[in-house]
N, C-alpha and C. Protein backbone atom coordinates (compact mmCIF):
# COMPACT_ATOMS: atom_id res chain seq x y z
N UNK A 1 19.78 33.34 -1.97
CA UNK A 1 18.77 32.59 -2.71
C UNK A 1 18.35 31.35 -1.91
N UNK A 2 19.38 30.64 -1.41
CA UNK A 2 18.80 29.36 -0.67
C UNK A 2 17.94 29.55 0.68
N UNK A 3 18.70 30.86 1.65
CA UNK A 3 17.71 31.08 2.36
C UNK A 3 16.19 32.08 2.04
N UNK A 4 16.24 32.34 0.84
CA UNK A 4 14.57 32.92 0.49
C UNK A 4 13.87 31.45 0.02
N UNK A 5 14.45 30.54 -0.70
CA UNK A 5 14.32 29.25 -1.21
C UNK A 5 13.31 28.75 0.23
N UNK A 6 13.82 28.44 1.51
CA UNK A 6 13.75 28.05 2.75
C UNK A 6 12.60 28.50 2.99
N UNK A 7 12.48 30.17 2.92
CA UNK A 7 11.58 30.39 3.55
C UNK A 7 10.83 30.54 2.88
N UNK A 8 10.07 30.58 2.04
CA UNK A 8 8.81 30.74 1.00
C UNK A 8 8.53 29.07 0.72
N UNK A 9 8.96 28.24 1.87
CA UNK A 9 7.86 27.16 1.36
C UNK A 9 9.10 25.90 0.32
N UNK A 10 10.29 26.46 0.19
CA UNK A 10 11.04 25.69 -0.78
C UNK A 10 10.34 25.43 -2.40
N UNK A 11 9.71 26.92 -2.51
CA UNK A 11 9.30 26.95 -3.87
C UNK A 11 10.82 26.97 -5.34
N UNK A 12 9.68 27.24 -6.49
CA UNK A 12 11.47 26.81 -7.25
C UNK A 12 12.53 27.81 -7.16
N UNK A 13 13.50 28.28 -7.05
CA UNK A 13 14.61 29.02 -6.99
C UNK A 13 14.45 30.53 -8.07
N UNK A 14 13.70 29.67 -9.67
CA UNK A 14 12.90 31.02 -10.71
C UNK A 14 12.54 31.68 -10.42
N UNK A 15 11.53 30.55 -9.56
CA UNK A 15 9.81 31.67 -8.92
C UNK A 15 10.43 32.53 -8.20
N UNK A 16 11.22 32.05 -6.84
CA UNK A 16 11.58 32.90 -6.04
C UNK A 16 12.21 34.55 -6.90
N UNK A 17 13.05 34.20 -7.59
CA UNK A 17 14.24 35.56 -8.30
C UNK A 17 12.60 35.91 -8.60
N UNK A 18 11.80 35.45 -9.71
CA UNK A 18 10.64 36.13 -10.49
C UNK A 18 10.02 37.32 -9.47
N UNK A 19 9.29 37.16 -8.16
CA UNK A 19 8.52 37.06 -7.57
C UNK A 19 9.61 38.84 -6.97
N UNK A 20 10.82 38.86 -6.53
CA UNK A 20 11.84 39.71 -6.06
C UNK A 20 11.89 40.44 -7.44
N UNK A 21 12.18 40.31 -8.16
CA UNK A 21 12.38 41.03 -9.15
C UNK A 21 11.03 41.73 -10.16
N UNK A 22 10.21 41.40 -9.58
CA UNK A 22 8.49 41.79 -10.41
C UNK A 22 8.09 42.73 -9.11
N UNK A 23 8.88 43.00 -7.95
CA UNK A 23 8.52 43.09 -6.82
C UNK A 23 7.25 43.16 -5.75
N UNK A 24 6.98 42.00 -5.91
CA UNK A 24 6.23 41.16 -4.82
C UNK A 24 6.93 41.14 -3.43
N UNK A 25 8.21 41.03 -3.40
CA UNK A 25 8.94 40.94 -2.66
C UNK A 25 9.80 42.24 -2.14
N UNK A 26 9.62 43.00 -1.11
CA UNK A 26 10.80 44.60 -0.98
C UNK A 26 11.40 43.90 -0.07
N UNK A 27 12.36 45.10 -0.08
CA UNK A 27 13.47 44.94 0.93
C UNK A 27 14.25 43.93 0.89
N UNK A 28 14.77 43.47 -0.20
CA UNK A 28 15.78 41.76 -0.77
C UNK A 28 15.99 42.50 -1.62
N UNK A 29 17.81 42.07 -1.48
CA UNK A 29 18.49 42.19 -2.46
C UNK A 29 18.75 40.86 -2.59
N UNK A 30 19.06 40.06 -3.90
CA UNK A 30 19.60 38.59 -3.97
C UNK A 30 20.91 38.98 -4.21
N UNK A 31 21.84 37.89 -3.53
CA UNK A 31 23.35 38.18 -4.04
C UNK A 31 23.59 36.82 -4.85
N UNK A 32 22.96 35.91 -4.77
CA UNK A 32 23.34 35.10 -5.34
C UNK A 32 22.96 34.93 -7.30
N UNK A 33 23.75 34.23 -7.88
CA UNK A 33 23.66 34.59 -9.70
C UNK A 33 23.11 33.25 -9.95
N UNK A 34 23.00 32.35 -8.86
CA UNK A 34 22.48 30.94 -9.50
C UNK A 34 21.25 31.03 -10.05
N UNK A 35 21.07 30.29 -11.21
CA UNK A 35 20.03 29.60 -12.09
C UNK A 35 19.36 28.58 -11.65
N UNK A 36 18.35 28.72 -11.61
CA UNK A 36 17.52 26.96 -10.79
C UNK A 36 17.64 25.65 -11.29
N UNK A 37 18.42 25.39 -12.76
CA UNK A 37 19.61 24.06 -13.25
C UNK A 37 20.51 23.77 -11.90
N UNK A 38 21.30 25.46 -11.84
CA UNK A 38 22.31 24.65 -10.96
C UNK A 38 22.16 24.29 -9.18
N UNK A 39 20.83 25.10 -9.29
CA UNK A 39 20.61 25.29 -7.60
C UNK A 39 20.23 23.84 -7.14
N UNK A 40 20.84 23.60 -5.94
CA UNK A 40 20.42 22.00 -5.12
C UNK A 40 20.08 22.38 -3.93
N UNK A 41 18.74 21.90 -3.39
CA UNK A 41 18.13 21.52 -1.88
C UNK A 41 17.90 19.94 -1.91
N UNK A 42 18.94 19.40 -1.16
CA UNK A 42 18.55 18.35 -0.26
C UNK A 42 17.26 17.92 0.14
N UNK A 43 16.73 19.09 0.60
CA UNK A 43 15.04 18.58 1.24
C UNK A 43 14.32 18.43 0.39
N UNK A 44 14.25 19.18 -0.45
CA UNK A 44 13.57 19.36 -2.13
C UNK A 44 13.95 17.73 -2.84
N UNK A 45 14.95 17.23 -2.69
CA UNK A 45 15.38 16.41 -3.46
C UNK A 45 14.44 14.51 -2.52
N UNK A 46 14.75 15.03 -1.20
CA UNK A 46 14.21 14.16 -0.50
C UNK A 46 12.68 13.69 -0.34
N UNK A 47 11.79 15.05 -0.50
CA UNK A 47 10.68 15.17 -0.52
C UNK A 47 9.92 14.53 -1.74
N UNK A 48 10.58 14.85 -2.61
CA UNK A 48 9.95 14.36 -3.92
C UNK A 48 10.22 12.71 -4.41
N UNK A 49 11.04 12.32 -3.47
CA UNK A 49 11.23 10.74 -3.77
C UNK A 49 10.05 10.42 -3.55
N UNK A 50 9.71 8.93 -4.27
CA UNK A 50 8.49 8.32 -4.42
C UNK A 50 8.82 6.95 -4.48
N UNK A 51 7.80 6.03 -4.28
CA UNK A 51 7.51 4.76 -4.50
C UNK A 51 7.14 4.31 -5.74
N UNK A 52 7.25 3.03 -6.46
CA UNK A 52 6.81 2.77 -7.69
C UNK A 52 5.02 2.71 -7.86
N UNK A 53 4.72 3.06 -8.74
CA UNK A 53 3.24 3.18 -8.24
C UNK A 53 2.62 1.41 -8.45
N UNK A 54 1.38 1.92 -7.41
CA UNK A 54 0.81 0.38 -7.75
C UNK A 54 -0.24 -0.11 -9.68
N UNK A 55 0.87 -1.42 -9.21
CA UNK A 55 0.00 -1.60 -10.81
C UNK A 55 -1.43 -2.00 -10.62
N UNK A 56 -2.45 -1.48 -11.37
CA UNK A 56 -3.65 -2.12 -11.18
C UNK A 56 -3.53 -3.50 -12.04
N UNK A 57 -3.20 -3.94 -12.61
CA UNK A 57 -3.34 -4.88 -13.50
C UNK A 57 -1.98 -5.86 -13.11
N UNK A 58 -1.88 -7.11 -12.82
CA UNK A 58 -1.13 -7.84 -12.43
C UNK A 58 0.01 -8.90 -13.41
N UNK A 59 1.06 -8.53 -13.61
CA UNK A 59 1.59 -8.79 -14.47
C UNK A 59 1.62 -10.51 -14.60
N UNK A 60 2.19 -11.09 -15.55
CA UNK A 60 1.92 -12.37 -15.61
C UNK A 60 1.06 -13.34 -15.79
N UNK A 61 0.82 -14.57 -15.45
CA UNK A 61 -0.41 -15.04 -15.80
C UNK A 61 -1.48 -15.29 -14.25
N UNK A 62 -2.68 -14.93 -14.77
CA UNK A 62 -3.75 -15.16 -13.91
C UNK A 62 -4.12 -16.42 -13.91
N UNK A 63 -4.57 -16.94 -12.50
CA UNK A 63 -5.05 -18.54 -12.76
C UNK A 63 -5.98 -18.79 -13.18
N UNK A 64 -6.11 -19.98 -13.14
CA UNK A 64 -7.04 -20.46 -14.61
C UNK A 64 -8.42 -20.47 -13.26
N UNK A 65 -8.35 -21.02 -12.41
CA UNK A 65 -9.87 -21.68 -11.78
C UNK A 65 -9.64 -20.64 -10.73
N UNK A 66 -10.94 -20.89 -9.71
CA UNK A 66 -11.61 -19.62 -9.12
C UNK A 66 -10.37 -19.92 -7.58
N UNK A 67 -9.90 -21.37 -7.77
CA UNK A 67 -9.28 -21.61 -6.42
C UNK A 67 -7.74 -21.05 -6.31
N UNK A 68 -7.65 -21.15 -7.58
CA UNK A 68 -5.74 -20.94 -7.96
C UNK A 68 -5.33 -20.43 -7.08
N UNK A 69 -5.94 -19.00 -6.96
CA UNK A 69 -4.31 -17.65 -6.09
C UNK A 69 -5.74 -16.92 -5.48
N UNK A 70 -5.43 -16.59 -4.19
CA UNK A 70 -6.20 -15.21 -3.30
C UNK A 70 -5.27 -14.92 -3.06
N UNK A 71 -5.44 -13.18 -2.99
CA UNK A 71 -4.79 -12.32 -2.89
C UNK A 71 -5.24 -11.68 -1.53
N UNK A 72 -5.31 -11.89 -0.71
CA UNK A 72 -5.27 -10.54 0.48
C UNK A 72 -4.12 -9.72 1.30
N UNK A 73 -4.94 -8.78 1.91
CA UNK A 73 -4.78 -7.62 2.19
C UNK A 73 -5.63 -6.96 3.59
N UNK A 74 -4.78 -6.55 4.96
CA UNK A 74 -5.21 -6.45 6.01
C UNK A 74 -5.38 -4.32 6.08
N UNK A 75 -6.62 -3.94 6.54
CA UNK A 75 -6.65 -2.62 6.71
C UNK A 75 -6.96 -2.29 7.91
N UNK A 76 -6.15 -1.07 7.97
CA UNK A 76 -6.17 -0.56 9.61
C UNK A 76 -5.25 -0.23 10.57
N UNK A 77 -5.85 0.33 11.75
CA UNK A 77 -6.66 0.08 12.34
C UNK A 77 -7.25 1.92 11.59
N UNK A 78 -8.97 1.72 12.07
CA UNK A 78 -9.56 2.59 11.20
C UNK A 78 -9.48 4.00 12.93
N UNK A 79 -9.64 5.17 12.41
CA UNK A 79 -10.07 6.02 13.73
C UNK A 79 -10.88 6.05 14.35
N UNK A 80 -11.99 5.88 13.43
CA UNK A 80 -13.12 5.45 14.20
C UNK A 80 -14.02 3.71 13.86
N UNK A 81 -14.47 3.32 15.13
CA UNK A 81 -14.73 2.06 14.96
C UNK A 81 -16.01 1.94 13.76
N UNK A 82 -16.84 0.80 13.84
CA UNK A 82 -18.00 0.20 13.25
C UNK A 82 -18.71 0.28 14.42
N UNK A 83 -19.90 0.40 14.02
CA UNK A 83 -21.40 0.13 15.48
C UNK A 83 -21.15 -0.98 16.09
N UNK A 84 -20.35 -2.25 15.62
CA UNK A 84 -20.26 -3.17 15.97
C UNK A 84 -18.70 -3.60 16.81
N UNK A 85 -18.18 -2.38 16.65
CA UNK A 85 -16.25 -2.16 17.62
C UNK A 85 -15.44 -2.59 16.64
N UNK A 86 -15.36 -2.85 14.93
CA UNK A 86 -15.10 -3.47 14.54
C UNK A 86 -13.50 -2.02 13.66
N UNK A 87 -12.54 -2.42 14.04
CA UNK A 87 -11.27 -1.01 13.15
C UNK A 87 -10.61 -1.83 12.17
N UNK A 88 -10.76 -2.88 11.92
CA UNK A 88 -10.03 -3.82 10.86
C UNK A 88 -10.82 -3.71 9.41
N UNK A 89 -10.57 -4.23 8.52
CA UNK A 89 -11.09 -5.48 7.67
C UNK A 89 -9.58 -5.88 6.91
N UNK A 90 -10.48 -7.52 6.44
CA UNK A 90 -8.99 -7.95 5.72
C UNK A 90 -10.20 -8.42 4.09
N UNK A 91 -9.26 -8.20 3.10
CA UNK A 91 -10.14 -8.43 1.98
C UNK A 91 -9.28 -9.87 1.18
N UNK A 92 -10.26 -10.45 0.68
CA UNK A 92 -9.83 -11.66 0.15
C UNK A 92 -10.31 -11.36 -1.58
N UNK A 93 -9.12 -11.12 -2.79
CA UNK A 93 -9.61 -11.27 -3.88
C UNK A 93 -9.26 -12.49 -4.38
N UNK A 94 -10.08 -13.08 -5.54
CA UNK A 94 -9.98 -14.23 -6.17
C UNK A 94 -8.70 -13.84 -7.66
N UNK A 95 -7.90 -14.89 -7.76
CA UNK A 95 -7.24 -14.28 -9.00
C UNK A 95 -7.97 -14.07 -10.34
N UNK A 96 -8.55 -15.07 -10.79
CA UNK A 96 -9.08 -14.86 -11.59
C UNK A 96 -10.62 -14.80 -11.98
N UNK A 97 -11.10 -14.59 -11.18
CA UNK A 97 -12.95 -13.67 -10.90
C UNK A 97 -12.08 -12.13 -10.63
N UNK A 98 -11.30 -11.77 -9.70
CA UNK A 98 -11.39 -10.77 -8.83
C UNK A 98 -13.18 -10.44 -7.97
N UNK A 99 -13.38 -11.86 -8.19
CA UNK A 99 -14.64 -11.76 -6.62
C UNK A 99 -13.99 -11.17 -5.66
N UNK A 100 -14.58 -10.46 -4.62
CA UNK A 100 -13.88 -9.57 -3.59
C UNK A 100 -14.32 -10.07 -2.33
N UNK A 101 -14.53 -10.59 -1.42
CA UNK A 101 -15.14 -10.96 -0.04
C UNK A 101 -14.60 -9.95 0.82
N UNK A 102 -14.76 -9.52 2.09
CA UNK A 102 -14.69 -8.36 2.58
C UNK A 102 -15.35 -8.70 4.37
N UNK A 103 -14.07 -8.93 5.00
CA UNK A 103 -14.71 -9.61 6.37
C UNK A 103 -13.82 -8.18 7.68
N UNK A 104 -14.79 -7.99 8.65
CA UNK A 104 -14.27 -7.03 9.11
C UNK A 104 -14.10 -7.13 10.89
N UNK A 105 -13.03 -7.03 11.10
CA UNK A 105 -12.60 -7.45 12.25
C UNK A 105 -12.23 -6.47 13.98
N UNK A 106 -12.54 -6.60 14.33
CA UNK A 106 -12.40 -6.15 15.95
C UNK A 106 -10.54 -5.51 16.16
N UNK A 107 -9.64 -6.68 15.70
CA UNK A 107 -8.22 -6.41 16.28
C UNK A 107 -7.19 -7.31 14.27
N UNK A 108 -6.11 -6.84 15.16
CA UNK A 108 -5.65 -7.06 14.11
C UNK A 108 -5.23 -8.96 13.85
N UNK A 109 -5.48 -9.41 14.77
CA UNK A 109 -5.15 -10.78 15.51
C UNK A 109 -5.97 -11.68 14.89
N UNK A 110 -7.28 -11.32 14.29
CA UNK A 110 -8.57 -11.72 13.95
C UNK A 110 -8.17 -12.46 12.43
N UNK A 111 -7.56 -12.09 11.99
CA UNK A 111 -7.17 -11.80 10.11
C UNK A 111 -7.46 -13.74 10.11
N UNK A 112 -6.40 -14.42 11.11
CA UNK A 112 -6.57 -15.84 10.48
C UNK A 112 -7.95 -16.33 10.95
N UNK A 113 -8.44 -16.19 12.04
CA UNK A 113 -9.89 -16.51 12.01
C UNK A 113 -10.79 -16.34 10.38
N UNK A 114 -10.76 -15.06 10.23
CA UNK A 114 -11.48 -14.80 9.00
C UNK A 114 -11.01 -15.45 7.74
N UNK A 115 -9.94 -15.91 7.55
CA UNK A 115 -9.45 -16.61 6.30
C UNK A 115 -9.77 -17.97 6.78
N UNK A 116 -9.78 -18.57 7.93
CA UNK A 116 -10.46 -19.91 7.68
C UNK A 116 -11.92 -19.95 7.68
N UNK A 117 -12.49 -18.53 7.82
CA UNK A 117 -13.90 -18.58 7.60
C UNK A 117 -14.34 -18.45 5.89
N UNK A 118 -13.23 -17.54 5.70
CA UNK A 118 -13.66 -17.37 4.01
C UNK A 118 -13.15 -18.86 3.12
N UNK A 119 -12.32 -19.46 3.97
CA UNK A 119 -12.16 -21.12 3.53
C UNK A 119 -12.74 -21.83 3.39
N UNK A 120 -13.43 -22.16 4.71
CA UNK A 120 -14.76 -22.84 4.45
C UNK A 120 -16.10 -22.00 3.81
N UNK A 121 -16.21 -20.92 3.49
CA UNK A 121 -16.92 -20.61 2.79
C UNK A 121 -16.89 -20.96 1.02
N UNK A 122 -15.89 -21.27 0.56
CA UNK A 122 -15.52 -21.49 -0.58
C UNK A 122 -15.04 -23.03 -0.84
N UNK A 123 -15.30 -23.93 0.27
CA UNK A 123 -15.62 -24.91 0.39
C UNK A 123 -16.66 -25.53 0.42
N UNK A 124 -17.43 -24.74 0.77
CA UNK A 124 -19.40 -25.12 0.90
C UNK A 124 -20.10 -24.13 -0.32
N UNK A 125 -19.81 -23.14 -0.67
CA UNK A 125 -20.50 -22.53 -1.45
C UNK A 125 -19.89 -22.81 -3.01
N UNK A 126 -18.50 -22.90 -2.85
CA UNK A 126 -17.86 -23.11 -4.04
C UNK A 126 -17.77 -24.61 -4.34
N UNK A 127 -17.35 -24.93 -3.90
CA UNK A 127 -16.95 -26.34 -3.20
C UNK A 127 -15.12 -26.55 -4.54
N UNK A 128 -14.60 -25.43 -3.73
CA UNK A 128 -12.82 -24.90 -4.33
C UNK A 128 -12.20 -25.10 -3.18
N UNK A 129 -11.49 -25.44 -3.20
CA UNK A 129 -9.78 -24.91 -2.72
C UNK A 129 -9.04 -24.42 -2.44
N UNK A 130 -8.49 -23.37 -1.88
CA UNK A 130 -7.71 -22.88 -1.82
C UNK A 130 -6.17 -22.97 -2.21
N UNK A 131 -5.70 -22.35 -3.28
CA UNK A 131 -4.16 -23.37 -3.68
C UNK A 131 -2.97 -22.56 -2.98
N UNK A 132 -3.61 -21.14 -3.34
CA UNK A 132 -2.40 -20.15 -2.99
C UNK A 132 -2.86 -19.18 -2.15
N UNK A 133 -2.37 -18.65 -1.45
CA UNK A 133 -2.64 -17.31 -0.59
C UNK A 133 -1.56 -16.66 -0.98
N UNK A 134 -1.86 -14.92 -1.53
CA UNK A 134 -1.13 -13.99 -1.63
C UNK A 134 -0.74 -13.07 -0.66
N UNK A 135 -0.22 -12.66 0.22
CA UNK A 135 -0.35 -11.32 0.90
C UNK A 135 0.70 -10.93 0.89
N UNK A 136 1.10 -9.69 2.11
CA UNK A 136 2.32 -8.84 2.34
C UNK A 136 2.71 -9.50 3.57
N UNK A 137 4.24 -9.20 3.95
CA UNK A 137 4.69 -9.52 5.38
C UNK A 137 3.96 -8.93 6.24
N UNK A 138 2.73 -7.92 6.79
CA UNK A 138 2.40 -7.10 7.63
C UNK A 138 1.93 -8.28 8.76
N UNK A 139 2.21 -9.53 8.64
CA UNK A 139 2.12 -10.14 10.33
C UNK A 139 1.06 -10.84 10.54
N UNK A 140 0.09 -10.16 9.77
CA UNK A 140 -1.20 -11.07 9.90
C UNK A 140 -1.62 -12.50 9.88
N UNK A 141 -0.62 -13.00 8.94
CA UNK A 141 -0.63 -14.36 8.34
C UNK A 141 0.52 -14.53 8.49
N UNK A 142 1.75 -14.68 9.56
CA UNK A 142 2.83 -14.82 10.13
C UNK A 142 3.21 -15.93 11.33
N UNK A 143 1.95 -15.98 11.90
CA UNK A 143 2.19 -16.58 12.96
C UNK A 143 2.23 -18.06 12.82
N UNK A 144 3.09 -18.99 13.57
CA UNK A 144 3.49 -20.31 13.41
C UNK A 144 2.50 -21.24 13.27
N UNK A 145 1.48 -21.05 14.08
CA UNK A 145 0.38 -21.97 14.35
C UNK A 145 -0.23 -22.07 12.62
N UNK A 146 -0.51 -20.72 12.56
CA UNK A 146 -1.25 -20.49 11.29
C UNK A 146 -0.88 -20.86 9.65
N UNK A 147 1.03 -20.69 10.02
CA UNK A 147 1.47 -21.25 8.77
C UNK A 147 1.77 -22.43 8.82
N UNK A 148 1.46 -23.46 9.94
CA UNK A 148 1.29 -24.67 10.25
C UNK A 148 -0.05 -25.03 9.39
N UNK A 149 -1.28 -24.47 9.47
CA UNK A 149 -2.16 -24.94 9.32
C UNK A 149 -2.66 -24.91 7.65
N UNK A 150 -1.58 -23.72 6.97
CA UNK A 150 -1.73 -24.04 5.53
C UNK A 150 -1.17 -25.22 5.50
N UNK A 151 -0.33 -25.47 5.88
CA UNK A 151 0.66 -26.59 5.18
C UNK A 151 -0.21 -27.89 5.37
N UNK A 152 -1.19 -27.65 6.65
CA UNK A 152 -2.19 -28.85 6.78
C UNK A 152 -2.80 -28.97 5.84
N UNK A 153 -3.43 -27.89 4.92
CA UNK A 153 -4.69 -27.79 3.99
C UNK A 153 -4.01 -28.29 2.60
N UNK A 154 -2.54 -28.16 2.76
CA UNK A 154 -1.81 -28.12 0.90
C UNK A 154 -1.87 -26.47 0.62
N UNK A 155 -2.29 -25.41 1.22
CA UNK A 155 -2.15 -24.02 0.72
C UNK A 155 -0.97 -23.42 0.69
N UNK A 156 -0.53 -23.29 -0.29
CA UNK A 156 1.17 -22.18 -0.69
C UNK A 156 0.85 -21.46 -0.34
N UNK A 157 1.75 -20.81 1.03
CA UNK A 157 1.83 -19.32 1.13
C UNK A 157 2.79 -18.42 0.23
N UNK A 158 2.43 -17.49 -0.41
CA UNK A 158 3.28 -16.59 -1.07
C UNK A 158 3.03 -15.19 -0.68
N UNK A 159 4.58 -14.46 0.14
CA UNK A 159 4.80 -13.39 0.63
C UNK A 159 5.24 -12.30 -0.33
N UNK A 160 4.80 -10.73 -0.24
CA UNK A 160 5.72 -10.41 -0.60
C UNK A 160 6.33 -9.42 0.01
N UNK A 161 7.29 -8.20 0.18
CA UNK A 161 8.16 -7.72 1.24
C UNK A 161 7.10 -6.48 1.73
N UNK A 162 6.92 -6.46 3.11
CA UNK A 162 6.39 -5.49 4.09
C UNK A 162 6.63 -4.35 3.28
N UNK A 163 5.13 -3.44 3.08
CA UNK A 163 5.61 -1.86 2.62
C UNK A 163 5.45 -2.21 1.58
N UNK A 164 5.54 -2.83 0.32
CA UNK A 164 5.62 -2.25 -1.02
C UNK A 164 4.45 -2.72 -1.32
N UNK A 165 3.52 -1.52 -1.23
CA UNK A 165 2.43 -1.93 -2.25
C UNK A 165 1.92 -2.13 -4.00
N UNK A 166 3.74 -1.66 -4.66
CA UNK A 166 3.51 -2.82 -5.56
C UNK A 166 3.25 -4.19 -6.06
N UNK A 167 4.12 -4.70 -4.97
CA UNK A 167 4.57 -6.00 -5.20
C UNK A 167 2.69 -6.62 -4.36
N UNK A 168 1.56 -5.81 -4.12
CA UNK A 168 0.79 -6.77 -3.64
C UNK A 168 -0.39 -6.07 -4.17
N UNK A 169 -0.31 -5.45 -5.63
CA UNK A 169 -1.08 -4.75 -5.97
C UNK A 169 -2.24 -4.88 -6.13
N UNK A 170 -2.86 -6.32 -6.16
CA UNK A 170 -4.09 -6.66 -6.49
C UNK A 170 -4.75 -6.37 -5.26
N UNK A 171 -4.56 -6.79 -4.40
CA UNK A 171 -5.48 -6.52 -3.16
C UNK A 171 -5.17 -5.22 -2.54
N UNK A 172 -4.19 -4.39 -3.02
CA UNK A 172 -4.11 -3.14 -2.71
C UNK A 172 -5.25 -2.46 -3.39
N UNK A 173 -5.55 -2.54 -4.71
CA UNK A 173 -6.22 -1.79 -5.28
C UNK A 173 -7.58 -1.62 -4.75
């Protein structure tokens, strides 16, 4: 049973007996009496692990003003470029608008350029603040210079762990 299990794709252990015994299948005899309760594949078991899914909706409280919390989020690199060489973008949401800005970049190196562009954009157009920055560890917003330069502005950086796109769901979505 485990090696017909194997070879048909690691379908369920039922199907398999069903499929031999309706004969779809000649020339198999099964010797084995297991029931697909008691049958275990490892790979089967491995395959089907999952991640928590992302929440669309962000638990807790949303800030009150348009400056409170941005949330971004770096994509890429894409397969194929933009007319313009461009395989990035990094997206900036607002916490509580969820306004979306959407700046798109050449390399992955680019990300803090564009957040002090969407800074001063929301300095002149908004004429806000920036209080918080949200993102993931992915590096973008890592580098010394750069987390030097929140601390110049008063901006909290808040991380959360590389890979889980729960924990950064808003700008995942």
């Amino acid at each position: 049973m485990d090696q017909l299990h194997r070879r048909l794709g690691h379908i369920s252990p039922d199907a398999a007996r069903r499929l031999a015994q309706n004969g779809f299948i000649t020339g198999l005899h099964l010797e084995s009496t297991v029931t697909g309760k008691e049958f275990f594949c490892k790979s089967c078991v491995y395959a089907k692990a999952t991640r928590k899914p992302v929440v669309k909706a962000q638990k807790g409280e949303h800030a009150i003003e348009f400056r409170g919390k941005i949330h971004s989020d770096l994509w890429g690199p894409a397969p194929v470029a933009t007319k313009g060489g461009k395989h990035y973008y990094v997206t900036y949401v607002n916490d509580s608008t969820c306004l979306t800005n959407l700046h798109l970049l050449a390399k992955k190196s680019d990300a803090p350029g564009a957040y002090k562009e969407y800074e001063a954009w929301c300095k002149t157009q908004l004429k806000k603040h920036i209080q918080v920055l949200h993102s993931d560890h992915g590096g973008e917003y890592m580098g010394k210079e750069f987390m030097l330069y929140l601390k110049s502005k008063g901006t909290e950086q808040k991380l959360t762990v590389h890979d889980t796109l729960q924990e950064n769901g808003v700008a995942e979505c």
